[in-house]
Protein backbone atom coordinates (compact mmCIF):
# COMPACT_ATOMS: atom_id res chain seq x y z
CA UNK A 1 13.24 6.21 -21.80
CA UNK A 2 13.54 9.01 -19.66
CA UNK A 3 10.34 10.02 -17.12
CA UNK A 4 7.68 12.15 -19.12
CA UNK A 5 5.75 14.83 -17.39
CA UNK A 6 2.25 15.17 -18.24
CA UNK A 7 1.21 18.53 -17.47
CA UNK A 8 2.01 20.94 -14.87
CA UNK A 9 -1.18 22.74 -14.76
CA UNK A 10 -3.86 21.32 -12.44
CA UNK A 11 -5.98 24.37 -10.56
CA UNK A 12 -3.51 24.53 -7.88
CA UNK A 13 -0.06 23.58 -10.15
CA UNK A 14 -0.20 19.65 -9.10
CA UNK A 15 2.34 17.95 -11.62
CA UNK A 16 2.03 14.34 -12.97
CA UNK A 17 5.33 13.02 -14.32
CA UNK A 18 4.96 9.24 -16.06
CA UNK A 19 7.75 7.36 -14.72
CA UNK A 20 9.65 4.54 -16.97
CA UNK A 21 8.15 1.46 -17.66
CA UNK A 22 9.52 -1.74 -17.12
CA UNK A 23 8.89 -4.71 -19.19
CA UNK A 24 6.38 -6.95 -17.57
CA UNK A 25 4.39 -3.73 -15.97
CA UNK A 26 0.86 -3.33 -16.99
CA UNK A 27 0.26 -0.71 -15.06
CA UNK A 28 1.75 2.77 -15.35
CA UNK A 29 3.33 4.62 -12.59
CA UNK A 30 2.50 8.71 -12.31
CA UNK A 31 4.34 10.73 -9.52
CA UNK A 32 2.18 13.36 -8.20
CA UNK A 33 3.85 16.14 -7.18
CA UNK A 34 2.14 19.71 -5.91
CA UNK A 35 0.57 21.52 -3.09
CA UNK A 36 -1.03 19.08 -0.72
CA UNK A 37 -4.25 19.98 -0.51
CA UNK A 38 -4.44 19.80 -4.60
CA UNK A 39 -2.85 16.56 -4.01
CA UNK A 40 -5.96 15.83 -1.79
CA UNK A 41 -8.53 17.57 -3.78
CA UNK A 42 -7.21 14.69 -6.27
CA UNK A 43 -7.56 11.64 -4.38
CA UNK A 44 -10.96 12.86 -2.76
CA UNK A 45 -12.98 12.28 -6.07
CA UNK A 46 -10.82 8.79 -6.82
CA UNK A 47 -11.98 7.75 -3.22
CA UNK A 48 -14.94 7.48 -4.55
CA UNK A 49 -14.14 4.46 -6.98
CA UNK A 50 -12.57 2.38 -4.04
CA UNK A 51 -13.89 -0.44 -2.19
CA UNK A 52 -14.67 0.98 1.20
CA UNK A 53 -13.29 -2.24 2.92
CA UNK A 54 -10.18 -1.84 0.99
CA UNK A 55 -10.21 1.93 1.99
CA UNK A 56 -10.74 1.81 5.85
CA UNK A 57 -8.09 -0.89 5.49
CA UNK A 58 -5.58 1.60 4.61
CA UNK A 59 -3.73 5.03 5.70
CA UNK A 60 -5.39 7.96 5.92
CA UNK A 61 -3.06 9.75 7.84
CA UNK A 62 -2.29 11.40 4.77
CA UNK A 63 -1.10 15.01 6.26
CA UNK A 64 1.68 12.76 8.45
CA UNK A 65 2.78 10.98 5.17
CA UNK A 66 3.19 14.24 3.32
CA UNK A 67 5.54 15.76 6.43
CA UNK A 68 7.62 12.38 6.31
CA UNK A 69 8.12 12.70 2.60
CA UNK A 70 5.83 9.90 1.41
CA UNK A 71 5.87 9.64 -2.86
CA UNK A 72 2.19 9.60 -4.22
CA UNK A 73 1.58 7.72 -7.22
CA UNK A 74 -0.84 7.16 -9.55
CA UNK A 75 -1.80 3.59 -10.81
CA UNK A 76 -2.52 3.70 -14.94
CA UNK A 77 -3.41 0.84 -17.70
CA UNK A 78 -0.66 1.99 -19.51
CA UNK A 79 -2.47 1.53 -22.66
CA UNK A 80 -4.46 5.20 -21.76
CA UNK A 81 -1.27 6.55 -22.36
CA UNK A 82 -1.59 6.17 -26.14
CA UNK A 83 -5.30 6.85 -26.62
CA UNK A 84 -5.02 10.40 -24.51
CA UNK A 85 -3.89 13.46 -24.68
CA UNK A 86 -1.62 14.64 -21.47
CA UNK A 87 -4.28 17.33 -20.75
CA UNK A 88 -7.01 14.57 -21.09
CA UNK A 89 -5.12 12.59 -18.60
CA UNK A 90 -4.53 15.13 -16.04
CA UNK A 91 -8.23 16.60 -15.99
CA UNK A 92 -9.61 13.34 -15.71
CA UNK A 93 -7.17 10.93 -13.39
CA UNK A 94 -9.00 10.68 -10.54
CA UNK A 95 -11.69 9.01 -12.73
CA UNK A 96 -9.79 7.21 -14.81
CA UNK A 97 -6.62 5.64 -12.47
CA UNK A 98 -6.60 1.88 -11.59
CA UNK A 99 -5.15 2.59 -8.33
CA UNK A 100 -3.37 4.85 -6.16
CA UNK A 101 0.26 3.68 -3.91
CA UNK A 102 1.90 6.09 -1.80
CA UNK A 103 4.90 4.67 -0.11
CA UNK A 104 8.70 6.26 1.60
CA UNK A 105 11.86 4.29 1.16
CA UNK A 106 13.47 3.48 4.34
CA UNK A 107 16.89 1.61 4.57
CA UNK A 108 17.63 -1.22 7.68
CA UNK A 109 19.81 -3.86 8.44
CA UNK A 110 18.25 -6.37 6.06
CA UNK A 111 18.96 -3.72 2.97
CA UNK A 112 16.38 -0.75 1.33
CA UNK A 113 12.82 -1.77 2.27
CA UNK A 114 9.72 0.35 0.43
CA UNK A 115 7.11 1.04 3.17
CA UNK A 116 3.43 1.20 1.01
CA UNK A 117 2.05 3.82 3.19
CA UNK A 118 -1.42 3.58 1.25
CA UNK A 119 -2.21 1.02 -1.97
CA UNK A 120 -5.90 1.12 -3.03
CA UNK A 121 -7.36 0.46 -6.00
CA UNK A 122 -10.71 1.44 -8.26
CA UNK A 123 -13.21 -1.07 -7.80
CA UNK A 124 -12.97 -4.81 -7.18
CA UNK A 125 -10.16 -5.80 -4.81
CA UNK A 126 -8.80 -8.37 -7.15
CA UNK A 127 -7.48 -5.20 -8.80
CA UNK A 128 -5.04 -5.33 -6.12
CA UNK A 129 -2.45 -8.11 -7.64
CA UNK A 130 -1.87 -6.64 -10.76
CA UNK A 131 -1.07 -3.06 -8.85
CA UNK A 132 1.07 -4.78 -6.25
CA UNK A 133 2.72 -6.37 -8.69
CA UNK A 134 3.95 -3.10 -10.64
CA UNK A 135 4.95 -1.56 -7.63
CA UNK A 136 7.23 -4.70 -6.72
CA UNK A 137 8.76 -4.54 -10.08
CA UNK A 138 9.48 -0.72 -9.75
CA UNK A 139 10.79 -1.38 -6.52
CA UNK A 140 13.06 -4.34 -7.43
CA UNK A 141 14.44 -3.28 -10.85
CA UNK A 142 14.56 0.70 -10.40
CA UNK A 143 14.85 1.27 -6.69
CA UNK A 144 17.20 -1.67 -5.57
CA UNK A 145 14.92 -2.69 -2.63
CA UNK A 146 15.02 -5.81 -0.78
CA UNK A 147 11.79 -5.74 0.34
CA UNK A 148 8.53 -4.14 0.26
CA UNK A 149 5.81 -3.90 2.69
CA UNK A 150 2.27 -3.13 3.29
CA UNK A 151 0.29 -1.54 6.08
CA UNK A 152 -3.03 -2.99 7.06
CA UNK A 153 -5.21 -0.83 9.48
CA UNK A 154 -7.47 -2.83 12.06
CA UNK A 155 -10.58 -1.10 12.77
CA UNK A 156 -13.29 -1.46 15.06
CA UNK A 157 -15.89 -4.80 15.77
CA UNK A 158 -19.53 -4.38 14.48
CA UNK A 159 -20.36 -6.30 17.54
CA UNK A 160 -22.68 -4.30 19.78
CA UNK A 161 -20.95 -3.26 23.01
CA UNK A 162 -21.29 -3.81 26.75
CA UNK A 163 -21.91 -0.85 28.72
CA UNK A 164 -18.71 0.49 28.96
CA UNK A 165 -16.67 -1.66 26.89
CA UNK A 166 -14.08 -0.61 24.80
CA UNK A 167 -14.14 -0.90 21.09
CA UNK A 168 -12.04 -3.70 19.77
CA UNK A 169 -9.88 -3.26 16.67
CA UNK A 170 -9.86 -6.58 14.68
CA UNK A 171 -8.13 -7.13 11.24
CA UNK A 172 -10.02 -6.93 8.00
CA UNK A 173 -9.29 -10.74 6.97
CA UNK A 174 -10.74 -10.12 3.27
CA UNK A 175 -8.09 -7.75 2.89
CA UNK A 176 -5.68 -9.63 4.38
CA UNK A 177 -6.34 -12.65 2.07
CA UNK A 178 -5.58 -10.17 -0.94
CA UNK A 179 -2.27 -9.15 0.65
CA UNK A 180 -1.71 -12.80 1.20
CA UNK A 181 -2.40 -14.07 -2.30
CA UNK A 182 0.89 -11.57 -3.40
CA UNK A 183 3.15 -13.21 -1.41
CA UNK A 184 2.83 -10.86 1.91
CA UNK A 185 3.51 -12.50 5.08
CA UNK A 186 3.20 -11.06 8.83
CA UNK A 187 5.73 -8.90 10.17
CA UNK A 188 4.37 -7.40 13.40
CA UNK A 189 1.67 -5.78 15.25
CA UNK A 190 1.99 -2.05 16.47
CA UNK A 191 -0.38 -0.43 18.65
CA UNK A 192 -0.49 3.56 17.50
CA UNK A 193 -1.12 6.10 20.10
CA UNK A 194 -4.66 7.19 20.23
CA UNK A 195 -6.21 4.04 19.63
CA UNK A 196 -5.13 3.14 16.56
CA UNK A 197 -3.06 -0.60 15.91
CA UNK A 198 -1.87 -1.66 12.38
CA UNK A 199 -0.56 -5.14 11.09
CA UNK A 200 2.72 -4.65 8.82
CA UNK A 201 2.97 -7.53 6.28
CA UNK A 202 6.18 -7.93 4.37
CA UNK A 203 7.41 -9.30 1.14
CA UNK A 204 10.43 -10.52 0.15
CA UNK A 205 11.82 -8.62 -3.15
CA UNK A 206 14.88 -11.11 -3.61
CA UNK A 207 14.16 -13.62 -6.27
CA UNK A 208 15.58 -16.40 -3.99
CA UNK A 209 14.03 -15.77 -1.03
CA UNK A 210 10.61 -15.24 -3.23
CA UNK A 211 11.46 -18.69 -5.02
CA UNK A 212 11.94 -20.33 -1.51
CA UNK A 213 8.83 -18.80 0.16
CA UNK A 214 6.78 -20.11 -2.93
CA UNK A 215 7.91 -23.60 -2.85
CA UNK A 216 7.35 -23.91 1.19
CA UNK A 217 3.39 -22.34 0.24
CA UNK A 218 2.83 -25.32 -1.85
CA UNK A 219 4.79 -28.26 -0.10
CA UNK A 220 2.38 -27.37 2.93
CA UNK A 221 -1.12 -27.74 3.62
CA UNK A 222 -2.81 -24.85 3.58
CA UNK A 223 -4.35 -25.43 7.14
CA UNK A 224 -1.35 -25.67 9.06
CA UNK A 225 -0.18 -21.91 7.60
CA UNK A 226 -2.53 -19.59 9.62
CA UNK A 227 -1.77 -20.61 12.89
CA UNK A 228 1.65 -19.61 12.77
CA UNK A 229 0.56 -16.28 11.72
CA UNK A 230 -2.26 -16.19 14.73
CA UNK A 231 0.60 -17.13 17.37
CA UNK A 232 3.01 -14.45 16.50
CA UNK A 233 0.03 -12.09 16.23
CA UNK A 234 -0.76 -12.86 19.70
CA UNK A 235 3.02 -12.65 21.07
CA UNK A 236 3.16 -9.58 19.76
CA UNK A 237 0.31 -7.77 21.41
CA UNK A 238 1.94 -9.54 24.63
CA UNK A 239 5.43 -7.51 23.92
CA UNK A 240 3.74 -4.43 22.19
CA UNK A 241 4.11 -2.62 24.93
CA UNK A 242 7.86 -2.81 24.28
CA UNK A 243 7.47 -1.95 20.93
CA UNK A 244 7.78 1.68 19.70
CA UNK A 245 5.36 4.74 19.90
CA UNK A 246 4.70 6.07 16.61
CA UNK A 247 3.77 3.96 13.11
CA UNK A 248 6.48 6.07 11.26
CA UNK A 249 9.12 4.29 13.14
CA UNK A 250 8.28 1.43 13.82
CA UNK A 251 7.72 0.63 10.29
């Protein structure tokens, strides 16, 4: 089954074009295509639906994604394929999606690794598994990737401030835990220019590696895992000034 286009007529000619589905995916996937302020004008009204935890937990950077030739996708219960219309699909999306993923492909010594620039999705973050888990299928079975990974924005402490403190950026752990429950595991820390830092978590796409991973999760306690995870986050601020200048390669 070949990839079916919606409808190429949004107010400023965005195109939706249903990609394949796989078995096992319950969600859709629609690549958004167009101008990218129409692409924006989109996404602004589905913003709306999102957690805003989940939301200031991910990229917004979204002019820098579009210039490094990020994919935007739509997130769909398939089933709203069969109850509407194409046009009734394109004029409403942005109130009817599950989720939104927009990620680039990037190939490195490991093998073909799919960078999720920006996953959110409509409403309750527990919505998050089942549209992690259709982008790891597409990304296994149709894109031949190795691995796929997530990036996690820190932002800044609601603690009140000392006169003349600087804001400290801390991790969102609520939305870590949600990246965590899928399998994602800590790959590094990067400090962005301007103030900015972001945590990169990883997951392995190989179904050996994701077999072993599993089985090492449940033969150990659960308190002796976040440690681990706390000391490389600390080595890494101690080396980040080592580490590259800009998020788009670094990741």
């Amino acid at each position: 089954m070949g990839a079916a286009p919606l409808c190429s007529c949004w107010a400023n000619s965005v195109q939706l074009v249903t990609l394949p589905l796989l078995d096992g995916q319950a969600l859709a996937l629609i690549h958004m295509t167009g101008p990218f302020i129409a692409k924006m004008n989109m996404v602004g009204h589905y913003f709306q639906r999102v957690d805003p935890q989940l939301l200031g937990s991910q990229g917004r950077n979204f002019q820098e994604m579009e210039q490094q030739g990020a994919d935007w996708h739509w997130l769909i219960d398939k089933d709203l394929l069969e109850v509407h219309s194409p046009d009734e699909l394109i004029s409403q999306i942005a109130a009817m999606a599950f989720g939104l993923a927009i990620w680039r492909l990037k190939d490195s010594n490991a093998g073909k690794v799919a960078m999720l620039e920006h996953i959110s999705v409509a409403g309750d973050m527990q919505h998050l598994a089942p549209a992690l888990d259709s982008c790891r299928l597409w990304f296994s079975e149709s894109l031949d990737c190795d691995a796929m990974k997530v990036v996690v924005w820190c932002e800044e402490a609601a603690a009140p401030l000392s006169n003349g403190a600087e804001p400290s950026l801390v991790l969102n752990k609520r939305v870590e835990q949600y990246f965590k429950a899928q399998h994602f595991r800590w790959d590094r820390l990067t400090n962005i220019p301007g103030g900015g830092r972001v945590q990169i978590m990883r997951r392995s796409l190989a179904k050996q590696d994701e077999e072993a991973a599993q089985q090492m999760v449940l033969a150990k306690p659960s308190h002796e895992l976040v440690p681990s995870e706390d000391i490389l986050c600390r080595l890494s601020l101690l080396v980040d000034s080592l580490s590259c200048t800009t998020p788009s390669r670094c990741f």
